[in-house]
N, C-alpha and C. Protein backbone atom coordinates (compact mmCIF):
# COMPACT_ATOMS: atom_id res chain seq x y z
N UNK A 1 -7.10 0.82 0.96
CA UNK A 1 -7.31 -0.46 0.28
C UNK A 1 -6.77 -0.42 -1.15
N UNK A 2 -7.12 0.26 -1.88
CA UNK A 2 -7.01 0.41 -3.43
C UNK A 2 -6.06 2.17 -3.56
N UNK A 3 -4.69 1.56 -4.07
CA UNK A 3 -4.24 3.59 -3.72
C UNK A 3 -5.08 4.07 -5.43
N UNK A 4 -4.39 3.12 -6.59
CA UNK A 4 -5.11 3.59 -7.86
C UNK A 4 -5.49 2.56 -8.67
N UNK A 5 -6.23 2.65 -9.76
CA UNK A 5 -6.50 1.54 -10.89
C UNK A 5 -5.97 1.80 -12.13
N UNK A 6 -5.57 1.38 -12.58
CA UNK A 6 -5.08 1.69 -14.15
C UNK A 6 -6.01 0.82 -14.77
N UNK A 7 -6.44 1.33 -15.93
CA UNK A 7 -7.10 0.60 -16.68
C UNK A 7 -7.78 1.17 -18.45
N UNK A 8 -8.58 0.76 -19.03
CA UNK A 8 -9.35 1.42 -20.29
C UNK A 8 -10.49 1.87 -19.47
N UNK A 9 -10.70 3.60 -20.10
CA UNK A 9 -12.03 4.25 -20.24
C UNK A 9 -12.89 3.97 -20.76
N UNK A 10 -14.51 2.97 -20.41
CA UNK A 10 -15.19 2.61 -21.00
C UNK A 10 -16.50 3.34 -21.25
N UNK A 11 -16.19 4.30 -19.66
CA UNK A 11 -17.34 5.29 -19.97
C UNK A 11 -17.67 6.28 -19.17
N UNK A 12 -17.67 7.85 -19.76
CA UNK A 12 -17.43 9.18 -18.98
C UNK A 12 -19.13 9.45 -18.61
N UNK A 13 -20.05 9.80 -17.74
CA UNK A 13 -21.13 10.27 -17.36
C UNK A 13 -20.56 11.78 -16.19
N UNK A 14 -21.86 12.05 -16.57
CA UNK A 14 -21.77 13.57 -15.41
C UNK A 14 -20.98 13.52 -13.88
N UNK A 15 -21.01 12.42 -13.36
CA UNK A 15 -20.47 12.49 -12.50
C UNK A 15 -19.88 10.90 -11.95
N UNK A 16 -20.02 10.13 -12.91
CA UNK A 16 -18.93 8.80 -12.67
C UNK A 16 -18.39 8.07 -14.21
N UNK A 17 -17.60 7.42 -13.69
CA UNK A 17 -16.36 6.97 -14.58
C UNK A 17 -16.77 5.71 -14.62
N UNK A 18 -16.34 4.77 -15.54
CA UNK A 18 -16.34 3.40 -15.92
C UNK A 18 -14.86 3.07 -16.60
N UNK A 19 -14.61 2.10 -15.39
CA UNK A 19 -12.97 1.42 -15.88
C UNK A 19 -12.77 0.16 -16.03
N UNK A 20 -12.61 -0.11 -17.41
CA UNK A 20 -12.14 -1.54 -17.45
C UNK A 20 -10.74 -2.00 -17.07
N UNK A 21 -10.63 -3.28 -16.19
CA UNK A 21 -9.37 -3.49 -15.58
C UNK A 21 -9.31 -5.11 -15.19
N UNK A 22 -8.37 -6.14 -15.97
CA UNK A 22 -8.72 -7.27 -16.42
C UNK A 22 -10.04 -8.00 -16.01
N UNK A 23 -11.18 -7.51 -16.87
CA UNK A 23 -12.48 -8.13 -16.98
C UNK A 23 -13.31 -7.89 -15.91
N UNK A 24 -12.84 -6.59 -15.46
CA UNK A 24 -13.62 -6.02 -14.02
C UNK A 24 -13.96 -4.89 -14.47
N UNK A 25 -15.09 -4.59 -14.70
CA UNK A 25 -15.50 -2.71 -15.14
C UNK A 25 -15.68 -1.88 -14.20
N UNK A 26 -15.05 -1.12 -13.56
CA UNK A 26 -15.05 -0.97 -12.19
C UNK A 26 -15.92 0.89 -12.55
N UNK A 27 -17.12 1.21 -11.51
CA UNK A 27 -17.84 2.67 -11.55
C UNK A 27 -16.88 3.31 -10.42
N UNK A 28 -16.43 4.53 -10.26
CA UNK A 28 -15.72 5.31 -9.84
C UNK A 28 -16.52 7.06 -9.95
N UNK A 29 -17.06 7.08 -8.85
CA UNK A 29 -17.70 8.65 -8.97
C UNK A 29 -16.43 9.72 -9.07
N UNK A 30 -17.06 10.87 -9.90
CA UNK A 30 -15.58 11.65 -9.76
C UNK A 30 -16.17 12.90 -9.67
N UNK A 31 -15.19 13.93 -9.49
CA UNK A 31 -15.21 15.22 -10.06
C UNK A 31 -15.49 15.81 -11.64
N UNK A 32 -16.07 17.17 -11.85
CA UNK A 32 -16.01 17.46 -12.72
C UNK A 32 -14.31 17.63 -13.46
N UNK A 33 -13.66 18.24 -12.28
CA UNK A 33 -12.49 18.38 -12.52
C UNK A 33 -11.69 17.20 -13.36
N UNK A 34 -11.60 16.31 -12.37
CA UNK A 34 -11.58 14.73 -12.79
C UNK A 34 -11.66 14.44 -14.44
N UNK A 35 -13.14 14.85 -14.44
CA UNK A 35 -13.91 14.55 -15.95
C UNK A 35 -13.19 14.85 -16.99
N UNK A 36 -13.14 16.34 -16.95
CA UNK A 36 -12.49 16.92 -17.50
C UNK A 36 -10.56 16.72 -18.05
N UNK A 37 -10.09 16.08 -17.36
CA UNK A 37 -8.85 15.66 -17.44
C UNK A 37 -8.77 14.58 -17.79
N UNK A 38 -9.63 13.64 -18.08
CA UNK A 38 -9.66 12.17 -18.31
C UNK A 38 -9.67 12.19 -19.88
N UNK A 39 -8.73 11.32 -20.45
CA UNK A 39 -8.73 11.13 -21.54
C UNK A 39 -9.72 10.51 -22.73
N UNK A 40 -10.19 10.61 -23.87
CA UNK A 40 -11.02 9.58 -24.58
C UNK A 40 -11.55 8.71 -24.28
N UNK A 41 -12.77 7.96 -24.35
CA UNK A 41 -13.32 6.28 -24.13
C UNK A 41 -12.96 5.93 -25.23
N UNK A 42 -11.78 4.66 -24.29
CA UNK A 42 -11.39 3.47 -25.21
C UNK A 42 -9.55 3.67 -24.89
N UNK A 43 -9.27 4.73 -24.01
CA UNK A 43 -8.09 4.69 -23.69
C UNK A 43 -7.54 4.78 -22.52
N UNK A 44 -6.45 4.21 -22.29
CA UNK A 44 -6.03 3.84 -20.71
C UNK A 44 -5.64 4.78 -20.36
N UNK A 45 -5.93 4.53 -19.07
CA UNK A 45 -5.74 5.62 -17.76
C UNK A 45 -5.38 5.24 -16.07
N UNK A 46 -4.84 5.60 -15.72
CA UNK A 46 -4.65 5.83 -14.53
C UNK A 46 -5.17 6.74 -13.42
N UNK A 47 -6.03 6.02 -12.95
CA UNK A 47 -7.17 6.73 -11.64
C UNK A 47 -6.25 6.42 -10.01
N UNK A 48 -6.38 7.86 -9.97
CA UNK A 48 -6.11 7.76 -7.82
C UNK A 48 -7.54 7.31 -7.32
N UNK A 49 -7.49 6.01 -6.39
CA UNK A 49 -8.71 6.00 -5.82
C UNK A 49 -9.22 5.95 -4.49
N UNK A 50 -10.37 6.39 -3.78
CA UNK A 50 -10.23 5.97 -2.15
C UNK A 50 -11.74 5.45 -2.15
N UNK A 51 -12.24 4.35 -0.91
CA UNK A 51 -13.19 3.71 -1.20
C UNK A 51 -13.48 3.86 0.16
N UNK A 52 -14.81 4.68 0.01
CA UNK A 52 -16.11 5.00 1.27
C UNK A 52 -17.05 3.58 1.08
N UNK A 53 -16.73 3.27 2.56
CA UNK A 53 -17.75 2.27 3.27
C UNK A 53 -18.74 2.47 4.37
N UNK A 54 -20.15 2.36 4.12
CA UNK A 54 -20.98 2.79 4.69
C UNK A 54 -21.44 1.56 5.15
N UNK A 55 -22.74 1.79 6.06
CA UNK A 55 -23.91 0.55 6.59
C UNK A 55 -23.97 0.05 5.42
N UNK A 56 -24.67 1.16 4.16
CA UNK A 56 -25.25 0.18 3.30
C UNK A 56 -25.20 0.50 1.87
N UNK A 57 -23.58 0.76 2.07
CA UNK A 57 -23.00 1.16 0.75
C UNK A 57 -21.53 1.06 0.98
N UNK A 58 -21.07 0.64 -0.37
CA UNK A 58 -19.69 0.33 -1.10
C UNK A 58 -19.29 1.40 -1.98
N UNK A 59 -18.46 2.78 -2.10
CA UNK A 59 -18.54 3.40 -3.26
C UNK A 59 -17.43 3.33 -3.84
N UNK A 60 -16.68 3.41 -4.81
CA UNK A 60 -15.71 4.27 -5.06
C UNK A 60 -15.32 5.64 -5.61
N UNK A 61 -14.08 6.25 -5.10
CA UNK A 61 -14.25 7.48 -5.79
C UNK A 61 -12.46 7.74 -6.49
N UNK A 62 -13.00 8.68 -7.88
CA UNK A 62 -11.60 8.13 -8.57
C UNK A 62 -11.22 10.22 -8.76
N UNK A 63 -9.76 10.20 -9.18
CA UNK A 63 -9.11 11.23 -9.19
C UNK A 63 -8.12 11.19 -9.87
N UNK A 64 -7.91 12.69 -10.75
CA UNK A 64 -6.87 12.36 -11.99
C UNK A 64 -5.81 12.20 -11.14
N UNK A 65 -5.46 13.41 -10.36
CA UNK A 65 -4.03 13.61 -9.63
C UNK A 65 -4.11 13.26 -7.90
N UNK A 66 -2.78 13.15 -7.69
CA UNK A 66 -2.89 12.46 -6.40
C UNK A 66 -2.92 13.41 -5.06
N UNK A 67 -3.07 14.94 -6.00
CA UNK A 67 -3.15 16.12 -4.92
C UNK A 67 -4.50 16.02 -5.36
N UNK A 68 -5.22 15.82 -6.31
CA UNK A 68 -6.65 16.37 -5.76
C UNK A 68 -7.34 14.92 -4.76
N UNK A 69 -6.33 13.84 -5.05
CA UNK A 69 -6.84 12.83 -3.69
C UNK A 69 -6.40 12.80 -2.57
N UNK A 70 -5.33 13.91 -2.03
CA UNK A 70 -4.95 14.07 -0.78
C UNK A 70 -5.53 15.75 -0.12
N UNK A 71 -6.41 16.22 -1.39
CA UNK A 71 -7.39 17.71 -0.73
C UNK A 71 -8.60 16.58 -0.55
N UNK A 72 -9.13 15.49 -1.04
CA UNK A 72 -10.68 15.42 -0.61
C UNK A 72 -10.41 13.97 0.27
N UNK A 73 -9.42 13.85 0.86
CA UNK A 73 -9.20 13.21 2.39
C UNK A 73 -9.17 14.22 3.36
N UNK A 74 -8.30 15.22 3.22
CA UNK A 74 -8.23 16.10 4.15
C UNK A 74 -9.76 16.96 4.60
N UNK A 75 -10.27 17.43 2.81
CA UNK A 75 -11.74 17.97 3.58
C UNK A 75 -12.37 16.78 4.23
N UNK A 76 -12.33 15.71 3.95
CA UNK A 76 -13.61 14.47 4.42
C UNK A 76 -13.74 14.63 5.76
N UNK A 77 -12.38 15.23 6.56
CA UNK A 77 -12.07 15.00 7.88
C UNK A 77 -12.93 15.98 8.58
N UNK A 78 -13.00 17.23 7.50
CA UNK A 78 -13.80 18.52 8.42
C UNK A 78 -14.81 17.90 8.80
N UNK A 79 -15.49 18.03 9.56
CA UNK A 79 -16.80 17.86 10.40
C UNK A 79 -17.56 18.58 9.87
N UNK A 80 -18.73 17.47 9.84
CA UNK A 80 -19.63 17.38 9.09
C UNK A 80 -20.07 17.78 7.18
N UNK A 81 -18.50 17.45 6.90
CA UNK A 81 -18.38 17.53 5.54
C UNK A 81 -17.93 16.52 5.05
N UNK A 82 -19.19 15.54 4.06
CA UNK A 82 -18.80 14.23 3.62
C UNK A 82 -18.30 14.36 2.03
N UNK A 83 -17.99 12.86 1.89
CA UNK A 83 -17.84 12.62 0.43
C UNK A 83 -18.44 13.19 -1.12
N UNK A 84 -19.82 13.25 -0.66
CA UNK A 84 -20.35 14.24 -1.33
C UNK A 84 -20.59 15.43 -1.82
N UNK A 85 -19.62 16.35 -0.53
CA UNK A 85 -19.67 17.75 -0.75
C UNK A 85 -18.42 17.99 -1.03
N UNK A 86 -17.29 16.76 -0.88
CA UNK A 86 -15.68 17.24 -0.61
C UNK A 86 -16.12 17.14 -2.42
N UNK A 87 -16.48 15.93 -2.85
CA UNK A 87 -16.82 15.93 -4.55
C UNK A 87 -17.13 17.50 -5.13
N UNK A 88 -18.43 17.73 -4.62
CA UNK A 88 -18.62 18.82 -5.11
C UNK A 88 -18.03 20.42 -5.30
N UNK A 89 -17.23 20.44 -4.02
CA UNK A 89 -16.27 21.22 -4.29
C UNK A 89 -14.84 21.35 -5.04
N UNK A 90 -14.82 19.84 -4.86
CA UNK A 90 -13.71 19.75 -6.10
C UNK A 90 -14.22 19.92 -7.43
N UNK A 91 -15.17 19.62 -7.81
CA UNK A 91 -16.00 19.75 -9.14
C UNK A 91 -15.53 21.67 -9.56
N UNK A 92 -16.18 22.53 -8.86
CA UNK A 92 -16.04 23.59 -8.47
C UNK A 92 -14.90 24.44 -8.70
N UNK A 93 -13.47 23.94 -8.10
CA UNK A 93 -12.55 24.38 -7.86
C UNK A 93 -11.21 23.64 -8.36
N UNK A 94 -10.55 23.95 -8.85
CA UNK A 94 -9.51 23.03 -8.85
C UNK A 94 -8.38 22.93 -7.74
N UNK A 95 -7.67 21.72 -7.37
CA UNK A 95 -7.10 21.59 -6.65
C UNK A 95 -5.93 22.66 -6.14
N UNK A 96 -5.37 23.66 -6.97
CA UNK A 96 -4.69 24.90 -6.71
C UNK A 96 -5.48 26.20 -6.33
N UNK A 97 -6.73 26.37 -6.82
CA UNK A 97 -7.58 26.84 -5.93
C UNK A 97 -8.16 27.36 -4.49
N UNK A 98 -8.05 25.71 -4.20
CA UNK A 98 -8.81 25.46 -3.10
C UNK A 98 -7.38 25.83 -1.98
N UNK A 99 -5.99 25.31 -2.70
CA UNK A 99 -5.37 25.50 -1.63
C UNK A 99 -4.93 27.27 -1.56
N UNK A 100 -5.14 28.01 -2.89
CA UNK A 100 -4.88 29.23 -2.72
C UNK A 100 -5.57 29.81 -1.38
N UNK A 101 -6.88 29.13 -1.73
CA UNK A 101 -8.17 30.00 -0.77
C UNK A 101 -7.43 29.89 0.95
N UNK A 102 -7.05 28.70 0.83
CA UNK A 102 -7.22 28.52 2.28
C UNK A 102 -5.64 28.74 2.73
N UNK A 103 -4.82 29.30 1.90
CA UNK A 103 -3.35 29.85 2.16
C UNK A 103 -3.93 31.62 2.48
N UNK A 104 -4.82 31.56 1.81
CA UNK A 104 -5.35 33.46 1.61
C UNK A 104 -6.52 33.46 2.86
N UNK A 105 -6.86 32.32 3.20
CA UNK A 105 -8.14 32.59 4.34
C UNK A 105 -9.24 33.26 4.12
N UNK A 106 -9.54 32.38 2.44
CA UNK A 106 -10.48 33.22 1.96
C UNK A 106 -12.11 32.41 1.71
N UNK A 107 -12.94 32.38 2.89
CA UNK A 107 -13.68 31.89 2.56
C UNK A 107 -14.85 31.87 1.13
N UNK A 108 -14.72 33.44 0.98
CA UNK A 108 -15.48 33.50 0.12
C UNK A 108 -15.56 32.48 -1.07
N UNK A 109 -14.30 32.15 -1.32
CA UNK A 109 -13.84 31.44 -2.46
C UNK A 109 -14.37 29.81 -2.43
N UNK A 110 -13.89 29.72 -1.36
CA UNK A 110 -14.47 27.94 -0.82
C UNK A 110 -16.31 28.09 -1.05
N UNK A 111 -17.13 29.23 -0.60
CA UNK A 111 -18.02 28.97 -1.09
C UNK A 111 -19.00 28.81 -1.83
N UNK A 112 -17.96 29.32 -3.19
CA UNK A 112 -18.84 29.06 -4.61
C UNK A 112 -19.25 27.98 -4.64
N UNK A 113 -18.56 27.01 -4.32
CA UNK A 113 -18.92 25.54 -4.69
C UNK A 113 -20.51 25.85 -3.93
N UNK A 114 -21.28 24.66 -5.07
CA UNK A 114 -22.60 24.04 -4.56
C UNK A 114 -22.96 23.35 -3.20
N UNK A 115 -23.36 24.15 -2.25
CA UNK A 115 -23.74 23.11 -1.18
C UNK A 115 -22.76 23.03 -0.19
N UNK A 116 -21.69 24.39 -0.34
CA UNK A 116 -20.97 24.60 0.68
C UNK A 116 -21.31 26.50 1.08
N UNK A 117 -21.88 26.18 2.08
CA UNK A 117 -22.11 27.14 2.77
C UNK A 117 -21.09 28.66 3.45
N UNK A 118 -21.11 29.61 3.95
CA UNK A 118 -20.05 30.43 4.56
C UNK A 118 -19.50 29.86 5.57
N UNK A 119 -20.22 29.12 6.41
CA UNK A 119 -19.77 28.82 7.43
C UNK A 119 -19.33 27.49 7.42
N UNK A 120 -20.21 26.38 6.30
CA UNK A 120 -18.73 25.44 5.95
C UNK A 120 -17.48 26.15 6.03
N UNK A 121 -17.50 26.94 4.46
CA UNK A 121 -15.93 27.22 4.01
C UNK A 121 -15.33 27.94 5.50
N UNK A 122 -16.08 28.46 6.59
CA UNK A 122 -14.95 28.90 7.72
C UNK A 122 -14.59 27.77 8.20
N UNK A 123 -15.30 26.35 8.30
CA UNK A 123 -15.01 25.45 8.77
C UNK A 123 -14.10 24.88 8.54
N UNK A 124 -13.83 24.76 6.92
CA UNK A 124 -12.89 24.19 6.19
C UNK A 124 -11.31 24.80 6.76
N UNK A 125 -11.67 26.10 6.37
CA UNK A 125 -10.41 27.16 6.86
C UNK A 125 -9.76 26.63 7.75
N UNK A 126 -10.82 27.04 9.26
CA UNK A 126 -10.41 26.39 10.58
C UNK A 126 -9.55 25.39 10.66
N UNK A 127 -10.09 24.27 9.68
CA UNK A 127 -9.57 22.86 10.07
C UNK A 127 -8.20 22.77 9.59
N UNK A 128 -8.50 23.22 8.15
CA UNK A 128 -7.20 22.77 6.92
C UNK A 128 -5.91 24.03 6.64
N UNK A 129 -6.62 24.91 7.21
CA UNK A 129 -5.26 25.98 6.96
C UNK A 129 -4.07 25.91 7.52
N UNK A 130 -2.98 25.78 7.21
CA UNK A 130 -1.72 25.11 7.69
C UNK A 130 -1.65 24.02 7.31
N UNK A 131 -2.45 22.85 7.23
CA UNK A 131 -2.41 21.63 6.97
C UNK A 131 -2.22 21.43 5.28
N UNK A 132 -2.36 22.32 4.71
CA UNK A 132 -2.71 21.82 3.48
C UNK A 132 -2.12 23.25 2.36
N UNK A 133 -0.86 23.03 1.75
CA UNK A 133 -0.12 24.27 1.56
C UNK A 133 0.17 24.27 -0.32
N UNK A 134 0.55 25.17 -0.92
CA UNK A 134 1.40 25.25 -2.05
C UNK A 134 2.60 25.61 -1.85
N UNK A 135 3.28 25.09 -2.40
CA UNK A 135 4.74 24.73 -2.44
C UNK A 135 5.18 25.62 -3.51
N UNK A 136 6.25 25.83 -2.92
CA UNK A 136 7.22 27.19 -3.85
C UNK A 136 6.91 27.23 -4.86
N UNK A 137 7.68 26.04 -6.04
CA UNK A 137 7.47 25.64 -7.23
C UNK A 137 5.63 26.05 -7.88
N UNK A 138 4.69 25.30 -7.43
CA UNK A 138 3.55 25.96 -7.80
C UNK A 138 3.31 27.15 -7.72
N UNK A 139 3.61 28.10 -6.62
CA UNK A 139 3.28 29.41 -6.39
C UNK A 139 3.95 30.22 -7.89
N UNK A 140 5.22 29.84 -7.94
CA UNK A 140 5.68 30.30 -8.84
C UNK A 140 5.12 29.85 -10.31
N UNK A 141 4.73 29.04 -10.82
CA UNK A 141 3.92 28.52 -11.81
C UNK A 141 2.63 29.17 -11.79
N UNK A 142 1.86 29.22 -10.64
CA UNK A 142 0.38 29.81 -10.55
C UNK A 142 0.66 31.48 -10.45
N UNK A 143 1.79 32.34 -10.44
CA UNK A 143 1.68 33.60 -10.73
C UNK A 143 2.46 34.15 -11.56
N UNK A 144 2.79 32.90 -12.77
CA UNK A 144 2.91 33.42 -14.21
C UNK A 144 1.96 32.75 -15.15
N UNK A 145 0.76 32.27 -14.44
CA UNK A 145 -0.59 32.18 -15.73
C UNK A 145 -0.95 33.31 -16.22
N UNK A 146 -0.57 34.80 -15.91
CA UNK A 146 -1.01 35.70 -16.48
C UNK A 146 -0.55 35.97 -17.59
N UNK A 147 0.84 35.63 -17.68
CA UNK A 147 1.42 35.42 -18.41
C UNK A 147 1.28 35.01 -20.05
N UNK A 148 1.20 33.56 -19.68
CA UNK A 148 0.30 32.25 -20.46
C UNK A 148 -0.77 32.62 -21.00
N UNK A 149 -1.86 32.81 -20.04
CA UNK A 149 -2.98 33.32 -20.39
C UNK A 149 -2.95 34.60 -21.35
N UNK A 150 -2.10 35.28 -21.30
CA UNK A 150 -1.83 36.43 -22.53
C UNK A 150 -1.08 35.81 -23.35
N UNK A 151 -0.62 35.15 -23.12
CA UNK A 151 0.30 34.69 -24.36
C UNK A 151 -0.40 33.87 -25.24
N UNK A 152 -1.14 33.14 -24.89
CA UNK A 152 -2.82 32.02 -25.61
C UNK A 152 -3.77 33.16 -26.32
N UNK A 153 -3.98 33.88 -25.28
CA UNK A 153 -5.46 34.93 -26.10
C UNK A 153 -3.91 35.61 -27.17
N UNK A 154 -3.51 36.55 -27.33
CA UNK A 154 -2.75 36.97 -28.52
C UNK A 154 -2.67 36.27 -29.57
N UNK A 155 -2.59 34.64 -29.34
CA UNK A 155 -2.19 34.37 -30.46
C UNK A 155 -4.02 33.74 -31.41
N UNK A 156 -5.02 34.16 -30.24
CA UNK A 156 -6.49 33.86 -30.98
C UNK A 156 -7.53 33.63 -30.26
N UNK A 157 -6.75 32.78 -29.23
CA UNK A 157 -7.89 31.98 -28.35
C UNK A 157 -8.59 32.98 -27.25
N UNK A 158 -10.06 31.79 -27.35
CA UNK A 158 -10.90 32.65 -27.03
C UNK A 158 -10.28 32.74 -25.03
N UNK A 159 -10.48 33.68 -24.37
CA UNK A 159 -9.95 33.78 -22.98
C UNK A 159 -10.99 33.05 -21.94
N UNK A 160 -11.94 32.73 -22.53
CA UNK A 160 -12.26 31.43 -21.63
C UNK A 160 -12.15 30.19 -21.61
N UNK A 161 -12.21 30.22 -22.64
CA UNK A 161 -11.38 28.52 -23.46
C UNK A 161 -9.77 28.54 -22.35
N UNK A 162 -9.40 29.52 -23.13
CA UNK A 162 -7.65 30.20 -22.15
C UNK A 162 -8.19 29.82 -20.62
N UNK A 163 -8.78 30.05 -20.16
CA UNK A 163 -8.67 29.49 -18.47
C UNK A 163 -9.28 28.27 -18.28
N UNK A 164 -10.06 28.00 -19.71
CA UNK A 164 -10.42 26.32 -19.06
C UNK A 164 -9.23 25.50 -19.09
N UNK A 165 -8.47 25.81 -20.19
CA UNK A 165 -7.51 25.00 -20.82
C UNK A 165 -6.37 24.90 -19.61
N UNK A 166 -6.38 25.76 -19.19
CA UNK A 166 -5.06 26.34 -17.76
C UNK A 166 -5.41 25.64 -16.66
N UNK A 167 -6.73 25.70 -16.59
CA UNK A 167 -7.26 24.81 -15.35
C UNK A 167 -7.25 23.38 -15.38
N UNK A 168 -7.88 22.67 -16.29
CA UNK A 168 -7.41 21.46 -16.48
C UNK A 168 -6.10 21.05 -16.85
N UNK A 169 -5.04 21.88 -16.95
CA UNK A 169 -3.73 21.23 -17.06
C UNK A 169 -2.68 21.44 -15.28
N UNK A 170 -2.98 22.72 -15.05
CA UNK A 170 -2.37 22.76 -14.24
C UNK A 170 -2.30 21.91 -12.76
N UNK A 171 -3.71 21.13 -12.41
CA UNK A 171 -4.15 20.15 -11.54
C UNK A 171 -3.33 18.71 -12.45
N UNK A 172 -2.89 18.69 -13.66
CA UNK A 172 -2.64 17.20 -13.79
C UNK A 172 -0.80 17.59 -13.77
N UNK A 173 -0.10 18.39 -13.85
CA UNK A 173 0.57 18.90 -14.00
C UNK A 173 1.40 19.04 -12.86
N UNK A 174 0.66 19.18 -11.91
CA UNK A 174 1.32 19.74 -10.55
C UNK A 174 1.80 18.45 -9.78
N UNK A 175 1.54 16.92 -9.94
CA UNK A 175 2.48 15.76 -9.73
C UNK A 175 3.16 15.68 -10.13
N UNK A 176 3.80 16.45 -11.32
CA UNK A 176 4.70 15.74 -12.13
C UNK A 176 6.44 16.14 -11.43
N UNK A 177 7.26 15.40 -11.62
CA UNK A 177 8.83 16.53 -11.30
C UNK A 177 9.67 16.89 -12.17
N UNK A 178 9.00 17.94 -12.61
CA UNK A 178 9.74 19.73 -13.34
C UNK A 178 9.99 20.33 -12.53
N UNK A 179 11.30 21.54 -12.69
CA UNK A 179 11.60 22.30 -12.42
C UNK A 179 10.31 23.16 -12.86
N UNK A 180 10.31 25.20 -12.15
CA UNK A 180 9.47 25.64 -12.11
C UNK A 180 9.47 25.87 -13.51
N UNK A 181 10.74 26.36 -14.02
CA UNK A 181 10.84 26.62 -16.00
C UNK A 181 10.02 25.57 -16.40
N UNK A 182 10.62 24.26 -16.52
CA UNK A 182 9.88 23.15 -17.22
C UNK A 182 8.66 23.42 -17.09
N UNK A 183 7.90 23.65 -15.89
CA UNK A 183 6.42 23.35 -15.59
C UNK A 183 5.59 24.40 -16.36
N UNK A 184 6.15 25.44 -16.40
CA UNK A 184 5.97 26.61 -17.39
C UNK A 184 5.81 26.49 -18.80
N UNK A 185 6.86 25.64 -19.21
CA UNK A 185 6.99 25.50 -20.61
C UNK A 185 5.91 24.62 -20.88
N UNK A 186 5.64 23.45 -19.97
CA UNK A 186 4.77 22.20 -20.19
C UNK A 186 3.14 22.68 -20.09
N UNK A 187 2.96 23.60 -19.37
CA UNK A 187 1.82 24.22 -19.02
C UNK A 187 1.28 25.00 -20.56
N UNK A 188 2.04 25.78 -20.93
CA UNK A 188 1.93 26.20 -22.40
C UNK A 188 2.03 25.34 -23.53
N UNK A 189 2.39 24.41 -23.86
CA UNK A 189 2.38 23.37 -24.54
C UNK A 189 1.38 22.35 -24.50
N UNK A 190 0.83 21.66 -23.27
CA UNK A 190 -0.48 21.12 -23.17
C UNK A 190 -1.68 22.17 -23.30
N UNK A 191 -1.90 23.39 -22.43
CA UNK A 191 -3.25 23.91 -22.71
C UNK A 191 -2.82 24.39 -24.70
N UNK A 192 -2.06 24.69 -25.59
CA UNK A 192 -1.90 24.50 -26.58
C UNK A 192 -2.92 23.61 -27.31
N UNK A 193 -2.42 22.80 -26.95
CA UNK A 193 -2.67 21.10 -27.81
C UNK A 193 -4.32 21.10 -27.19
N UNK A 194 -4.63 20.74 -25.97
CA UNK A 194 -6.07 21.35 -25.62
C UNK A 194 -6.81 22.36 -26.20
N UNK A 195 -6.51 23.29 -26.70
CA UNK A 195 -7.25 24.47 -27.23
C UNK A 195 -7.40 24.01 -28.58
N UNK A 196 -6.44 23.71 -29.15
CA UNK A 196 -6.15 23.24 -30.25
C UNK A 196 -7.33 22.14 -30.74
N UNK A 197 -7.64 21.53 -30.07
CA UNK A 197 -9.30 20.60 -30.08
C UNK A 197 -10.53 20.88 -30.16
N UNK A 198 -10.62 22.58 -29.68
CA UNK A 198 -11.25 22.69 -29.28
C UNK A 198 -11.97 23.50 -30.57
């Protein structure tokens, strides 16, 4: 129905969004991930969105990037894993993550998240492995964060700040079309400017 909304950030909570979009304030539950990548209240943005219809509910749910809205269609599908838990594991994990885990067949990983069990995450496996891949270009980007990540702490920063900063860029990052250099360079330059806030 709705692929995204563009609109002004009127208001960030723990786990939903508020978008103004000509004189419609539209609530959008999200990810932490999500949260985290969303810019200031009071500035425009662009949300991926997909809208769960129940007996006796209307929801929406919003997403920075359009890979972390094509991982929580794909989990929705696993059986007996709804909207609520595909959320919560995205909260959890970021969208390069989740697909590492399930390129590596690693449940363990799928079940940090809250409220996903071992035998979810085998479920997940089962369903989505093959289906749901990293692509050259990322692989190669995701195994020179060590890189980055040394190259950030040297110059001060604290090394957890250094992986928050990595994590929230590299999920908004990974739509974009760079070459693997570019994505490299851009990756160090935003968690930069991020740390830099902080």
């Amino acid at each position: 129905m709705f692929h995204s909304i563009t609109g002004r950030l009127s208001a960030k909570n723990p786990d939903t969004i508020h978008l103004l979009n000509n004189g419609i304030e539209w609530e959008l539950s999200v990810s932490i991930q999500t949260l985290q990548q969303l810019p200031a209240i009071g500035e425009e943005v662009r949300v991926f969105t997909w809208v769960h219809h129940s007996e006796d509910q209307l929801k929406l749910y919003g997403f920075a990037s359009s890979m972390e809205k094509r991982i929580f269609l794909e989990l929705i599908k696993v059986d007996g894993l709804g909207p609520r838990v595909a959320i919560k594991l995205l909260s959890a994990l970021t969208p390069i993550q989740i697909l590492s885990a399930l390129e590596q067949g690693d449940p363990n990983a799928i079940s940090k998240a809250p409220g996903v069990g071992l035998k979810t995450a085998q479920k997940i496996l089962l369903t989505l492995r093959g289906k749901l891949v990293l692509d050259e270009e990322t692989k190669e980007v995701s195994a020179n964060f060590r890189d980055i990540a040394l190259s950030l702490v040297e110059m001060g920063f604290e090394r957890k700040l250094v992986d928050q900063a990595l994590k929230n860029v590299l999920s908004e990052i990974s739509t974009e079309h760079l070459n693997s250099e570019e994505k490299e360079k851009e990756i160090f330059k935003r968690a930069l400017v991020w740390l830099s806030t902080k």
